[in-house]
PDB file of N, CA and C in Angstrom:
ATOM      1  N   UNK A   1      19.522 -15.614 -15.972  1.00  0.00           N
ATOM      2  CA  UNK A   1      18.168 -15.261 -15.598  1.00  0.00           C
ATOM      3  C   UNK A   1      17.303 -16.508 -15.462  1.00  0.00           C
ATOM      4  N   UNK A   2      17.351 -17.215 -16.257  1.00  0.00           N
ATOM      5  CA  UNK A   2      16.569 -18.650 -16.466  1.00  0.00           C
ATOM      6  C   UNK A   2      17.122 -19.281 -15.027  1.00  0.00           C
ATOM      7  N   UNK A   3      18.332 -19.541 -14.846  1.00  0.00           N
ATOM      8  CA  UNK A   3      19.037 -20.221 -13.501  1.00  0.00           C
ATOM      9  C   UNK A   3      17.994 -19.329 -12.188  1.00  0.00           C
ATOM     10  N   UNK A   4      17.670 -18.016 -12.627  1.00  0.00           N
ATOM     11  CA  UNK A   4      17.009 -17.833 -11.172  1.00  0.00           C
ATOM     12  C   UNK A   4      15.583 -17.756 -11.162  1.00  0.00           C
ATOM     13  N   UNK A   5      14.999 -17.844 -12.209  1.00  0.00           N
ATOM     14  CA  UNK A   5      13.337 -18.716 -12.199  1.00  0.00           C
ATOM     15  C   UNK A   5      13.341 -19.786 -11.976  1.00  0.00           C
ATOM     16  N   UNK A   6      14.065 -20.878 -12.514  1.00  0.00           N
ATOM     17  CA  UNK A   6      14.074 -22.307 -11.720  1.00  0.00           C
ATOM     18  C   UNK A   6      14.379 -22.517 -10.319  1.00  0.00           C
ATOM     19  N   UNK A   7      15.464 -21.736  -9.571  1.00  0.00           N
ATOM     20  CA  UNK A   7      15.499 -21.948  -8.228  1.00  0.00           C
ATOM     21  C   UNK A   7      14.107 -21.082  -7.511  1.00  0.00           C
ATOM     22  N   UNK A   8      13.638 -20.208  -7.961  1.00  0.00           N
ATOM     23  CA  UNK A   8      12.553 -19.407  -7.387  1.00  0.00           C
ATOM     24  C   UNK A   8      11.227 -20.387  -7.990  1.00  0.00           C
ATOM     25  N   UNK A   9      11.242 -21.373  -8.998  1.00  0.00           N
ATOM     26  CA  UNK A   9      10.013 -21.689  -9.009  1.00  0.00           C
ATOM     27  C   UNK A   9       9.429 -22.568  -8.032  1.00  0.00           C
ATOM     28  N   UNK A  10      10.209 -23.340  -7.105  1.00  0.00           N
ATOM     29  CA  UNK A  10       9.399 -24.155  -6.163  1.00  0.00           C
ATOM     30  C   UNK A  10       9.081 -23.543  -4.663  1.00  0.00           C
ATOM     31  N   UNK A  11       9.610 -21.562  -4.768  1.00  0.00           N
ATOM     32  CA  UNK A  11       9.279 -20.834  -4.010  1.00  0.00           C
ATOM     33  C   UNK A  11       7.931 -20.546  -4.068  1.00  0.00           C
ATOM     34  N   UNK A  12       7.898 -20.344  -5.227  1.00  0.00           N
ATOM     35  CA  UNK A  12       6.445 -19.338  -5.320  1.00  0.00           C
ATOM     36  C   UNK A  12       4.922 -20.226  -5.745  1.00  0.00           C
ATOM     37  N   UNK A  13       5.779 -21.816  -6.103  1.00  0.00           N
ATOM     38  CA  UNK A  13       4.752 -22.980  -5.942  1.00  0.00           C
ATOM     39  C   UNK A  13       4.191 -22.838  -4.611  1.00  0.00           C
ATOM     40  N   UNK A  14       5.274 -22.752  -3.350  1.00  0.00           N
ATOM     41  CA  UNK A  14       5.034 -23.191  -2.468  1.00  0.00           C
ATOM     42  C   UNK A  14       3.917 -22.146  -1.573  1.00  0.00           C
ATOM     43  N   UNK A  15       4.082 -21.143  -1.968  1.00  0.00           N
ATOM     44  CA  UNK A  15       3.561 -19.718  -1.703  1.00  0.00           C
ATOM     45  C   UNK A  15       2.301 -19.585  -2.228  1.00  0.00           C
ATOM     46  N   UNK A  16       2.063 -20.216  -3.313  1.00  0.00           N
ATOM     47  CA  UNK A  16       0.802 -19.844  -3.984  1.00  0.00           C
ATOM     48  C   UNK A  16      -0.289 -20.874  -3.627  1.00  0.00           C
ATOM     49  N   UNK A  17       0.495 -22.310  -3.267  1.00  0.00           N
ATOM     50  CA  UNK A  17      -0.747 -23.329  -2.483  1.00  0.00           C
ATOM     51  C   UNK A  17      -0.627 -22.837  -1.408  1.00  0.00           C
ATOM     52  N   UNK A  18      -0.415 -22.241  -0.053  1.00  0.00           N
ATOM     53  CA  UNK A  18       0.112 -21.489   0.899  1.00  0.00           C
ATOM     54  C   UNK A  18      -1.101 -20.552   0.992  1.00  0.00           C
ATOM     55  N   UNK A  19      -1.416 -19.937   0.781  1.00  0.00           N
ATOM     56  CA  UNK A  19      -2.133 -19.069  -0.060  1.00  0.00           C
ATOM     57  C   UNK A  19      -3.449 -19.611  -0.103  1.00  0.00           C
ATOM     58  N   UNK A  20      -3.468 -20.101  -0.992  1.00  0.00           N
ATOM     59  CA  UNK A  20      -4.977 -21.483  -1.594  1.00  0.00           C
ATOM     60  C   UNK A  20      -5.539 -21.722  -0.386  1.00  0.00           C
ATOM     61  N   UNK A  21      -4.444 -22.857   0.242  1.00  0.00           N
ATOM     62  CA  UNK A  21      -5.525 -23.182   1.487  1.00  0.00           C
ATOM     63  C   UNK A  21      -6.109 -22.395   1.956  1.00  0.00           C
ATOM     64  N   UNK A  22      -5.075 -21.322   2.660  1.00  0.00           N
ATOM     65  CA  UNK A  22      -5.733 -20.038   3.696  1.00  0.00           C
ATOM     66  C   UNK A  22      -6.822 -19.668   3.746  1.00  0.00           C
ATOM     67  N   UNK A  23      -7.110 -19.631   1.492  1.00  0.00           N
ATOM     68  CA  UNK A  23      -8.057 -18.525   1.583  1.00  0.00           C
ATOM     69  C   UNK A  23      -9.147 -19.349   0.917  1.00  0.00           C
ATOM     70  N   UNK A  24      -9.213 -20.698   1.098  1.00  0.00           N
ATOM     71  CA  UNK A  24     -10.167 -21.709   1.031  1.00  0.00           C
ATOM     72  C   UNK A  24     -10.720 -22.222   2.596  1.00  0.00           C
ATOM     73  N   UNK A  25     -10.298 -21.971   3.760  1.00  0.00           N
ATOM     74  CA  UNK A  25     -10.504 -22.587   4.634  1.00  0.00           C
ATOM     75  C   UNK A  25     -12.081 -21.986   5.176  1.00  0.00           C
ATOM     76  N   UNK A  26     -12.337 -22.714   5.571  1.00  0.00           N
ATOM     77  CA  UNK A  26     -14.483 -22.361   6.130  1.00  0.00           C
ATOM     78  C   UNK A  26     -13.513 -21.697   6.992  1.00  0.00           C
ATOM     79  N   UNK A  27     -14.328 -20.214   7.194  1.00  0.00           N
ATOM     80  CA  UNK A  27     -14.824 -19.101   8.414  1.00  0.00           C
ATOM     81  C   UNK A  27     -15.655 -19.669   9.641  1.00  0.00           C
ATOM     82  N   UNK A  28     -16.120 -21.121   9.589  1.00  0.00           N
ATOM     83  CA  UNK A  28     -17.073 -21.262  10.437  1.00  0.00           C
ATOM     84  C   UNK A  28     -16.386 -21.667  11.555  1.00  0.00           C
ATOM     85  N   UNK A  29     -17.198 -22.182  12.753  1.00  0.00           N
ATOM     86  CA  UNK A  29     -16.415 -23.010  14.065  1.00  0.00           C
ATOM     87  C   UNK A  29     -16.272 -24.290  13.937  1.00  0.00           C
ATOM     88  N   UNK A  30     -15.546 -25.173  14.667  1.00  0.00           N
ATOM     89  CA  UNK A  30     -15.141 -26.272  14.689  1.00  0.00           C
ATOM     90  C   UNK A  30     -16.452 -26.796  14.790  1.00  0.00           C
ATOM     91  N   UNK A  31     -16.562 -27.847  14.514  1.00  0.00           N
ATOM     92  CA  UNK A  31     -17.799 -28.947  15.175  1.00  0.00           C
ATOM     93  C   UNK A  31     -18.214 -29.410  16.430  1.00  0.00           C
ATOM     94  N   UNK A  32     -19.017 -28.721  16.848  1.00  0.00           N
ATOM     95  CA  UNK A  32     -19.539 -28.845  18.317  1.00  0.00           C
ATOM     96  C   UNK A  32     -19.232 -27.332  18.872  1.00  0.00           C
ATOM     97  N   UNK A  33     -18.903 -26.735  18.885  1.00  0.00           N
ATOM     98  CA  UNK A  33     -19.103 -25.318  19.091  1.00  0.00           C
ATOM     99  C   UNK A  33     -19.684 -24.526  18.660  1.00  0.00           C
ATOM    100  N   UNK A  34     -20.459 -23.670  19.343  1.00  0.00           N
ATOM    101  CA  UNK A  34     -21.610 -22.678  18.900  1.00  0.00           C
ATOM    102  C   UNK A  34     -21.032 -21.512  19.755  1.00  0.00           C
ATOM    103  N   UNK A  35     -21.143 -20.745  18.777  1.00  0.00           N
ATOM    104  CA  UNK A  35     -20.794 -19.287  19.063  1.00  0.00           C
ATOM    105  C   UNK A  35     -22.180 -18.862  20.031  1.00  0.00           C
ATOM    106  N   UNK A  36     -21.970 -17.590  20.599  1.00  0.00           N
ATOM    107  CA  UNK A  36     -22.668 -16.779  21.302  1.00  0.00           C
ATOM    108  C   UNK A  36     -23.435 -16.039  20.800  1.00  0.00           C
ATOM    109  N   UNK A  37     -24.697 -16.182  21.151  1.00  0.00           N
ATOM    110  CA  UNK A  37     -25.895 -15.282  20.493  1.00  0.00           C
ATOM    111  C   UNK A  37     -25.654 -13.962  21.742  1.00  0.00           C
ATOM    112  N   UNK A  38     -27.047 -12.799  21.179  1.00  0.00           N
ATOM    113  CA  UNK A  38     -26.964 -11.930  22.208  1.00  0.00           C
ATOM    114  C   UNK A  38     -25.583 -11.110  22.188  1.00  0.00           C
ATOM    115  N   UNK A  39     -24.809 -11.418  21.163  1.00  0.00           N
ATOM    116  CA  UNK A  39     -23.462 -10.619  21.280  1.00  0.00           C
ATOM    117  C   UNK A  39     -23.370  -9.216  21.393  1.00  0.00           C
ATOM    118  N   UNK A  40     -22.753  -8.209  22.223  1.00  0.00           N
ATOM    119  CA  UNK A  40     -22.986  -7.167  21.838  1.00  0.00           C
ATOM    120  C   UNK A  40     -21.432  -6.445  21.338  1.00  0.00           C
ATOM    121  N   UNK A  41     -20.950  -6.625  20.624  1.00  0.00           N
ATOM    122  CA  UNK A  41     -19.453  -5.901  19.697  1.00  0.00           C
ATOM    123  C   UNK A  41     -19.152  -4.405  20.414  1.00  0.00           C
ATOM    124  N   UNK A  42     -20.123  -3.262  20.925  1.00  0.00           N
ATOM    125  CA  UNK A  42     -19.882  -2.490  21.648  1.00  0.00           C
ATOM    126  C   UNK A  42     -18.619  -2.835  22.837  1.00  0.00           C
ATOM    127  N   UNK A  43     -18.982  -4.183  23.533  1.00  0.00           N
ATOM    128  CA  UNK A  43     -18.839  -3.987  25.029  1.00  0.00           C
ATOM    129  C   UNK A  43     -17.202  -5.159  24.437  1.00  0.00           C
ATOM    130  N   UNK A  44     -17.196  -5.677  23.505  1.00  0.00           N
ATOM    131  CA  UNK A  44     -15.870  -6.264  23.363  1.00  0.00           C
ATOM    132  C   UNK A  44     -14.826  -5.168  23.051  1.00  0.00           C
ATOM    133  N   UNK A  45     -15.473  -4.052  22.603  1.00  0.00           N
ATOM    134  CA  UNK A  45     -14.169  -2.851  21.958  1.00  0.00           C
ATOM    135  C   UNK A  45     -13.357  -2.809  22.888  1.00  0.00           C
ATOM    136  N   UNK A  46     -12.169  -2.085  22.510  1.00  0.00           N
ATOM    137  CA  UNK A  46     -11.017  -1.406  23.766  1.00  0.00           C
ATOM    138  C   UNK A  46      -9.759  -2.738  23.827  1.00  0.00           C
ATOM    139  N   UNK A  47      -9.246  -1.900  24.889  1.00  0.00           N
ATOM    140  CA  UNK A  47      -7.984  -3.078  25.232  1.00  0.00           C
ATOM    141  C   UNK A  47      -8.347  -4.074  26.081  1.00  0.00           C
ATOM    142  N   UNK A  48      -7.559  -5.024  25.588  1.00  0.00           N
ATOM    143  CA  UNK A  48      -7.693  -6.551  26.306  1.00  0.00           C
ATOM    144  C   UNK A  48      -6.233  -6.805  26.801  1.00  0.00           C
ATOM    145  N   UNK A  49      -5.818  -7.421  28.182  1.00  0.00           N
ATOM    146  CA  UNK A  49      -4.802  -7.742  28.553  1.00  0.00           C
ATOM    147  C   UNK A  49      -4.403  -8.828  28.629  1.00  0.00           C
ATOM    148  N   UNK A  50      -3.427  -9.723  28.218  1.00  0.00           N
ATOM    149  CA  UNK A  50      -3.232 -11.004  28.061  1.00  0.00           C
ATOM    150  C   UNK A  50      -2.525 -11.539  29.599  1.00  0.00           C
ATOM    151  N   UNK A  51      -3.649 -12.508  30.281  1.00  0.00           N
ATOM    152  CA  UNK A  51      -3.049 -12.909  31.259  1.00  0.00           C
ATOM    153  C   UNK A  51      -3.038 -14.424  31.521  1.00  0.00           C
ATOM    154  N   UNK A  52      -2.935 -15.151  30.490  1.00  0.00           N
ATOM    155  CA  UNK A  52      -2.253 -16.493  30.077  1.00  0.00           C
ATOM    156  C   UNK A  52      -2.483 -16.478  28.705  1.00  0.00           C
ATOM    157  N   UNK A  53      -2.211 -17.398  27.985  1.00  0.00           N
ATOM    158  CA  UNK A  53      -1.773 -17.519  26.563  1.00  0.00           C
ATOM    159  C   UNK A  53      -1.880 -19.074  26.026  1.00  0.00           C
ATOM    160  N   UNK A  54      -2.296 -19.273  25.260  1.00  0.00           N
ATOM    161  CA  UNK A  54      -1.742 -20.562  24.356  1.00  0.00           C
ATOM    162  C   UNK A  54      -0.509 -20.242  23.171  1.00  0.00           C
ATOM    163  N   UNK A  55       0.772 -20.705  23.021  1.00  0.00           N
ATOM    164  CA  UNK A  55       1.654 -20.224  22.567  1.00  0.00           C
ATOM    165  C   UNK A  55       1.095 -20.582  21.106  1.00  0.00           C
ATOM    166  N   UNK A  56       1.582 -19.177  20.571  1.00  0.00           N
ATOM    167  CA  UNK A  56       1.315 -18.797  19.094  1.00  0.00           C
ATOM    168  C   UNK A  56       2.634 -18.192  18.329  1.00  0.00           C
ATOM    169  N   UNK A  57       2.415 -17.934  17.068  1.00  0.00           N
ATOM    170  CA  UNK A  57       3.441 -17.413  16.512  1.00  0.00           C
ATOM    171  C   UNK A  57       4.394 -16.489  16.971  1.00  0.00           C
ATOM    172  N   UNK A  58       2.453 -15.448  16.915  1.00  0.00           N
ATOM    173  CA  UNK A  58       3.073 -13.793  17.063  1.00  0.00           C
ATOM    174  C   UNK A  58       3.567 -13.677  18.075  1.00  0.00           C
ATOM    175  N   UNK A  59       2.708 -14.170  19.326  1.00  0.00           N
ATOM    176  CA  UNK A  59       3.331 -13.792  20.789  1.00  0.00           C
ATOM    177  C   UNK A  59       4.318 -14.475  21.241  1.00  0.00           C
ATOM    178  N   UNK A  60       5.088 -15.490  20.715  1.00  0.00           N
ATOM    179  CA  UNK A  60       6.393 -16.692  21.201  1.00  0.00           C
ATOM    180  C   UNK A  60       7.444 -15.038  21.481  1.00  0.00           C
ATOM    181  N   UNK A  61       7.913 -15.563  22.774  1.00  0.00           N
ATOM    182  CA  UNK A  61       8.629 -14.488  23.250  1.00  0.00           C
ATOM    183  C   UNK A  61       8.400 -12.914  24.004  1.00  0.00           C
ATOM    184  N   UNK A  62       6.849 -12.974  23.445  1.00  0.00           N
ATOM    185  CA  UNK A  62       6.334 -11.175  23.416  1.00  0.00           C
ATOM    186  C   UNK A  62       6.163 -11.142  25.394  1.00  0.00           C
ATOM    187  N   UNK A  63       6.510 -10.358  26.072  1.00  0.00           N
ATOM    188  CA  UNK A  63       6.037  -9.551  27.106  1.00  0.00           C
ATOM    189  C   UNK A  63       4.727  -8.685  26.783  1.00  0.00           C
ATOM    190  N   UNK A  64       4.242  -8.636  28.277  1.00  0.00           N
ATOM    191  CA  UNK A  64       3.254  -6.875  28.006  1.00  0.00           C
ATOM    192  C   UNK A  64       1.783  -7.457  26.769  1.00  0.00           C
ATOM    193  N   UNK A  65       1.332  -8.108  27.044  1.00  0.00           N
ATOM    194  CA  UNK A  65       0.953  -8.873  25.350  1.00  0.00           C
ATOM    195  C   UNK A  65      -0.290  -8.100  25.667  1.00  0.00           C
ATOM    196  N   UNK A  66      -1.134  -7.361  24.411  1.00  0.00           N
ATOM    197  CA  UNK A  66      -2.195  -6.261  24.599  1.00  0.00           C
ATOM    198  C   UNK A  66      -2.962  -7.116  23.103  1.00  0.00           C
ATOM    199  N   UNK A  67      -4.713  -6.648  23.464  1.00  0.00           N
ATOM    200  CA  UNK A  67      -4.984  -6.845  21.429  1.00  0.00           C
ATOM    201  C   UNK A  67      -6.317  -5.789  21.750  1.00  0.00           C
ATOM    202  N   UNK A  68      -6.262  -4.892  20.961  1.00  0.00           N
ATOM    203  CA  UNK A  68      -7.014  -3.626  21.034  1.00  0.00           C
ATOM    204  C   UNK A  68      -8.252  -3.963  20.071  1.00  0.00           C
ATOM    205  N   UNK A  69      -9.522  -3.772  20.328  1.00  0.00           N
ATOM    206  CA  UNK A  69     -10.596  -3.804  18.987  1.00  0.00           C
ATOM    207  C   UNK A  69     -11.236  -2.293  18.690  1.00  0.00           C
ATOM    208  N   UNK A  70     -11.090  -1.939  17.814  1.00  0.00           N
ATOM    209  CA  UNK A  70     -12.425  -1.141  17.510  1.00  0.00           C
ATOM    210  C   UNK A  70     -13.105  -0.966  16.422  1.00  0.00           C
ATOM    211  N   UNK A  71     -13.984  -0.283  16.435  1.00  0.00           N
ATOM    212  CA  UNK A  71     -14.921   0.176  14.982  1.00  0.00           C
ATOM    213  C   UNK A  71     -14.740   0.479  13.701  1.00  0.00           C
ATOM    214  N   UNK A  72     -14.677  -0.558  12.813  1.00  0.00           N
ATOM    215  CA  UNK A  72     -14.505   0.350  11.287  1.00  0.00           C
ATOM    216  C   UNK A  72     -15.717   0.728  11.132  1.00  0.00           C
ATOM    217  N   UNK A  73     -15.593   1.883   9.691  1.00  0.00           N
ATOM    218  CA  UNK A  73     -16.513   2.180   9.238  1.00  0.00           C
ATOM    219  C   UNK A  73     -16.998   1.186   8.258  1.00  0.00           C
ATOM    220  N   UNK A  74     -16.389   0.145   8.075  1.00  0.00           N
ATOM    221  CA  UNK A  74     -17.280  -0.601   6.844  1.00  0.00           C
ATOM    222  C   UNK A  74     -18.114  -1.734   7.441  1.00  0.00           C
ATOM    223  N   UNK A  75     -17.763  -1.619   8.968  1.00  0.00           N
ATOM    224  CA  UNK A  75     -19.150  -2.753  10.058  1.00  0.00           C
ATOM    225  C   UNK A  75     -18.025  -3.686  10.899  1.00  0.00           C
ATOM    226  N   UNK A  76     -16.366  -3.808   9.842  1.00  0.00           N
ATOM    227  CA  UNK A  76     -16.084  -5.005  10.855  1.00  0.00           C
ATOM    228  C   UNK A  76     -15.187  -4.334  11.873  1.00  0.00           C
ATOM    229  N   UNK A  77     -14.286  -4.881  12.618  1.00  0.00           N
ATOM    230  CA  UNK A  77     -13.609  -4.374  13.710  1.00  0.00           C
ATOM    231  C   UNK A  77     -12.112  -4.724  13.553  1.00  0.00           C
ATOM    232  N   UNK A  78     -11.662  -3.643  13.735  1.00  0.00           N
ATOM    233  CA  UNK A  78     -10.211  -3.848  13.981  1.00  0.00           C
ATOM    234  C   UNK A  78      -9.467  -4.206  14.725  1.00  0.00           C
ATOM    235  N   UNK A  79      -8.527  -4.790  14.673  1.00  0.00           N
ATOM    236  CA  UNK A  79      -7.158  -5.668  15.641  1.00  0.00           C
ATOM    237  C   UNK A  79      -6.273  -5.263  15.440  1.00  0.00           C
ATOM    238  N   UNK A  80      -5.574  -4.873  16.505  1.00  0.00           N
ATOM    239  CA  UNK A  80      -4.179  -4.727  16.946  1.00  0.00           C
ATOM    240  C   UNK A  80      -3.807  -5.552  18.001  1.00  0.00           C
ATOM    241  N   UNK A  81      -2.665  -6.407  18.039  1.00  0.00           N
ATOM    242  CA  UNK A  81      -2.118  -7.010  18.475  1.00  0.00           C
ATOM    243  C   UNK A  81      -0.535  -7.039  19.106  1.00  0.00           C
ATOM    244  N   UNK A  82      -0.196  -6.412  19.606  1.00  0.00           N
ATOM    245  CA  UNK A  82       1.004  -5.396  20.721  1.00  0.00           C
ATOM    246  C   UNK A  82       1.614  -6.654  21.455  1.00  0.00           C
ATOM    247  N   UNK A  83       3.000  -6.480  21.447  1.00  0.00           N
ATOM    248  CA  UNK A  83       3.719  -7.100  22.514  1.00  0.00           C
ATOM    249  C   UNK A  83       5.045  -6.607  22.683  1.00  0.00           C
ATOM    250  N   UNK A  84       5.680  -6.577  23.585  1.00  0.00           N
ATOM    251  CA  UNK A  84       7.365  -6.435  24.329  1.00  0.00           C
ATOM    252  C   UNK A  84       8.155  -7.608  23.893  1.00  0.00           C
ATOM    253  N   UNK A  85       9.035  -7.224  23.129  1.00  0.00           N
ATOM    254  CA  UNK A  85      10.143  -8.274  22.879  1.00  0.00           C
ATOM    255  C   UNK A  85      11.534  -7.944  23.842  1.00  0.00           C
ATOM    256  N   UNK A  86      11.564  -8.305  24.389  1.00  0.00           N
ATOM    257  CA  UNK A  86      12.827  -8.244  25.695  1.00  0.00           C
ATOM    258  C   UNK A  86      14.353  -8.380  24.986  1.00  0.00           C
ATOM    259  N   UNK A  87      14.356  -9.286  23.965  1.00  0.00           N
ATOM    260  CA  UNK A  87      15.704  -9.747  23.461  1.00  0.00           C
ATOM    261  C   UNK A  87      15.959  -8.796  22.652  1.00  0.00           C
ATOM    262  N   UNK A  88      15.148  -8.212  21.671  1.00  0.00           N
ATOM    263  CA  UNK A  88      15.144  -6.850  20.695  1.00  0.00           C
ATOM    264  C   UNK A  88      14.979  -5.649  20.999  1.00  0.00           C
ATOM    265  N   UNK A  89      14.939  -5.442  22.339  1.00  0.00           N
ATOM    266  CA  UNK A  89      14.119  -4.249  22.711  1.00  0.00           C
ATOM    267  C   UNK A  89      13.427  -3.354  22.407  1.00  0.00           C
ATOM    268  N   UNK A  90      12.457  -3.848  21.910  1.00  0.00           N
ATOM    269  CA  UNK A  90      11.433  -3.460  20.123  1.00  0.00           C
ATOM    270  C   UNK A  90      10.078  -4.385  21.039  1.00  0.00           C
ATOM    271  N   UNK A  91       8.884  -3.142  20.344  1.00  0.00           N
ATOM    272  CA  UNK A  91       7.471  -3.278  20.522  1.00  0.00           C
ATOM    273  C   UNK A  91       7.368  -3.970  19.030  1.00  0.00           C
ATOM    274  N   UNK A  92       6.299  -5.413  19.464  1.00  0.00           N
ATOM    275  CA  UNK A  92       5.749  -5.943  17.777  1.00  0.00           C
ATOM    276  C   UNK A  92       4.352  -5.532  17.559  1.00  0.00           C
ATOM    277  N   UNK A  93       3.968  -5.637  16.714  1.00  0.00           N
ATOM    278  CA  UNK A  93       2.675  -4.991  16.201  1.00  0.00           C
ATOM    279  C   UNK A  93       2.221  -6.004  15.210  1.00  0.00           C
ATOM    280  N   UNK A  94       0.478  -6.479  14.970  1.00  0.00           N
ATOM    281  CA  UNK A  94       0.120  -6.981  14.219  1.00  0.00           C
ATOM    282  C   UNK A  94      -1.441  -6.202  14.034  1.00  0.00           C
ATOM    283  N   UNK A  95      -1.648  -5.654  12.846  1.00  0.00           N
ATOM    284  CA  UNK A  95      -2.853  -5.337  12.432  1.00  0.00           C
ATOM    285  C   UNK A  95      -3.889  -6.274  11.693  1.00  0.00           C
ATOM    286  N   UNK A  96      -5.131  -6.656  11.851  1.00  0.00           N
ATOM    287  CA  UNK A  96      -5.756  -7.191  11.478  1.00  0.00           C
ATOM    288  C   UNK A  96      -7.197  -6.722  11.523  1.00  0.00           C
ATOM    289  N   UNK A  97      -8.009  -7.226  10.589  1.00  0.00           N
ATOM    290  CA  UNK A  97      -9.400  -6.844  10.379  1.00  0.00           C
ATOM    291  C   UNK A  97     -10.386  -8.211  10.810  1.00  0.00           C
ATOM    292  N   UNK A  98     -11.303  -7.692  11.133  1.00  0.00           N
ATOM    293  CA  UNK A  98     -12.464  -8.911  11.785  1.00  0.00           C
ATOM    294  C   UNK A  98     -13.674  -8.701  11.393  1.00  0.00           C
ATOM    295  N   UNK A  99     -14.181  -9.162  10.880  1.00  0.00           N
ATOM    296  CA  UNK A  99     -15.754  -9.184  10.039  1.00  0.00           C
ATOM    297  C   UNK A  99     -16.529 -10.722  10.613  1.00  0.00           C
ATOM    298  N   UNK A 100     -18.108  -9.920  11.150  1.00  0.00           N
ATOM    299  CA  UNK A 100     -18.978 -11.255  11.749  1.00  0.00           C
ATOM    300  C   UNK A 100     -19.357 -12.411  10.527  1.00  0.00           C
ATOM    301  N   UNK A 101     -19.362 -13.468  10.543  1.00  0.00           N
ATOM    302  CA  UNK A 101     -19.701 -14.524   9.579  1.00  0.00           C
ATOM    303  C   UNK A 101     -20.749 -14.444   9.450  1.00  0.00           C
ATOM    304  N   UNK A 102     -21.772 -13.799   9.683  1.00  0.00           N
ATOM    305  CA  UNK A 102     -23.296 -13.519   9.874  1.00  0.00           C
ATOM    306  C   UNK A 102     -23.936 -12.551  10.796  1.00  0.00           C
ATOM    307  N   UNK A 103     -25.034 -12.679  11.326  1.00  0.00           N
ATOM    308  CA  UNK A 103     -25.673 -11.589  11.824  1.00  0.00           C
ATOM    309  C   UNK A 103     -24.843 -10.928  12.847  1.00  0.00           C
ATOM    310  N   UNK A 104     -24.232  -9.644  13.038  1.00  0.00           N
ATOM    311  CA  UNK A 104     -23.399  -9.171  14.539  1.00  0.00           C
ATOM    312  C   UNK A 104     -23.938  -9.259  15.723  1.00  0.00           C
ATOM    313  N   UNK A 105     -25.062 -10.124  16.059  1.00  0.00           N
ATOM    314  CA  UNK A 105     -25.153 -10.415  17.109  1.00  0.00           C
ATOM    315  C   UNK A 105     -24.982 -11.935  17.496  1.00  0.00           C
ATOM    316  N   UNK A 106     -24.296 -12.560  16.334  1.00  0.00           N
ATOM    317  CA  UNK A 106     -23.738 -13.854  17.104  1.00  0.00           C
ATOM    318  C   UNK A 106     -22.109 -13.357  16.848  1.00  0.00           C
ATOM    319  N   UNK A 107     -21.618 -13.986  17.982  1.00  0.00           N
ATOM    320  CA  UNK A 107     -20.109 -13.675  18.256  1.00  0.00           C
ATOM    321  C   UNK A 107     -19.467 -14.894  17.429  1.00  0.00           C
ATOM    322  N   UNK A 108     -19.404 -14.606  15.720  1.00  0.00           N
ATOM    323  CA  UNK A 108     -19.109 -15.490  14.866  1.00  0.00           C
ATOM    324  C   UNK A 108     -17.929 -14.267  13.927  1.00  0.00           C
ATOM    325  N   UNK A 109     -16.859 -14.876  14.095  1.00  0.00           N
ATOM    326  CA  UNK A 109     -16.133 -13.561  12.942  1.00  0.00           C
ATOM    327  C   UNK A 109     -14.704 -13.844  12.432  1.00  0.00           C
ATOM    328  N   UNK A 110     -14.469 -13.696  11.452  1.00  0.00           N
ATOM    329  CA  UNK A 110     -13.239 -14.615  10.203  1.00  0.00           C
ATOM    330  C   UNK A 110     -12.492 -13.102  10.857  1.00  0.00           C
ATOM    331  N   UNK A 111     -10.951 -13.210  11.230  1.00  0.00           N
ATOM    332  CA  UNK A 111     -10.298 -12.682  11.474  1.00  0.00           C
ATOM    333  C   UNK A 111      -9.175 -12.208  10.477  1.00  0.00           C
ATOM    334  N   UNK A 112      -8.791 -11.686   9.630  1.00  0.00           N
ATOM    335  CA  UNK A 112      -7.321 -11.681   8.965  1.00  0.00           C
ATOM    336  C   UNK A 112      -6.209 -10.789   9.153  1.00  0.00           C
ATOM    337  N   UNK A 113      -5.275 -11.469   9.323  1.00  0.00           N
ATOM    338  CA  UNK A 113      -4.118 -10.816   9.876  1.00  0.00           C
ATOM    339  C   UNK A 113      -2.917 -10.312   8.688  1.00  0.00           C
ATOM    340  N   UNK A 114      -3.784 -10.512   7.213  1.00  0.00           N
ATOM    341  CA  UNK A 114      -3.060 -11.008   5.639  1.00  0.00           C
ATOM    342  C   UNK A 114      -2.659  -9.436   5.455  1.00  0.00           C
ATOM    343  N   UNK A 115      -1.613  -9.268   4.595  1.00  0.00           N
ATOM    344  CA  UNK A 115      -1.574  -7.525   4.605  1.00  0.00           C
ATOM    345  C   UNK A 115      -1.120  -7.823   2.817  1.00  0.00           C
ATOM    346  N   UNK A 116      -0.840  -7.233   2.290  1.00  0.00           N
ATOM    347  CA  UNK A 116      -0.024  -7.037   0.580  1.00  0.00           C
ATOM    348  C   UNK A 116       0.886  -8.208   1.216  1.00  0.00           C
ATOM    349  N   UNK A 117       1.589  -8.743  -0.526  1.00  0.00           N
ATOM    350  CA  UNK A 117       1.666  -9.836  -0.700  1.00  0.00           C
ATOM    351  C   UNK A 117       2.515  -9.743  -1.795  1.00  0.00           C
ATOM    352  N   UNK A 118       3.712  -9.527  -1.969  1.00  0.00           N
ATOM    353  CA  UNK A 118       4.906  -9.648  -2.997  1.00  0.00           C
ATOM    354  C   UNK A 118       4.876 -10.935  -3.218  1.00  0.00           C
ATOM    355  N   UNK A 119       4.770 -11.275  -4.534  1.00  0.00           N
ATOM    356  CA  UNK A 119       5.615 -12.298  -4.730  1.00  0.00           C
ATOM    357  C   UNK A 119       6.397 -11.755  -5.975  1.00  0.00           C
TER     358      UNK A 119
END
């Protein structure tokens, strides 16, 4: 038992600063960018179709690439994030929540894509 806490301890080191940063990092924008005043969150709802990309995790590989928003009831907005995997022949899915960094009419908003968390 001891033999498998020592091989698991520089797992869950690694997992738990992993972690740290993530959920230390500023919500804000880069420097020199200013978000959009006048925002209206109504008219962003619904489906969005991906018709170029900067390659990312989720979508490396995905066809068909979709990210849906809508309304929670607790103010922020929800994400879904849809794509076609061709090699698996399997739809991927990513759920995430989006909350404005301040007033909802600047288009300012911390995204998380984090779900439960075994360690």
């Amino acid at each position: 038992m001891k033999g498998i806490l020592m091989k698991l301890w520089p797992v869950v080191t690694g997992v738990a600063i992993a972690l740290t940063l993530v959920a230390c990092k500023s919500p804000t924008p880069p420097k020199g960018v200013q978000p959009i005043s006048g925002f209206d969150a109504s008219r962003y709802l619904g489906k969005w179709y991906e018709v170029a990309r900067l390659e990312n995790r989720f979508e490396r590989g995905l066809e068909q690439v979709t990210a849906t928003y809508g309304k929670r009831s607790d103010g922020g907005i929800s994400v879904l994030n849809r794509g076609y995997d061709p090699v698996k022949n399997k739809w991927n899915e990513s759920e995430g929540k989006a909350y404005f960094t301040g007033e909802p009419t600047t288009a300012a908003l911390k995204v998380s894509f984090l779900g439960s968390v075994w360690i």
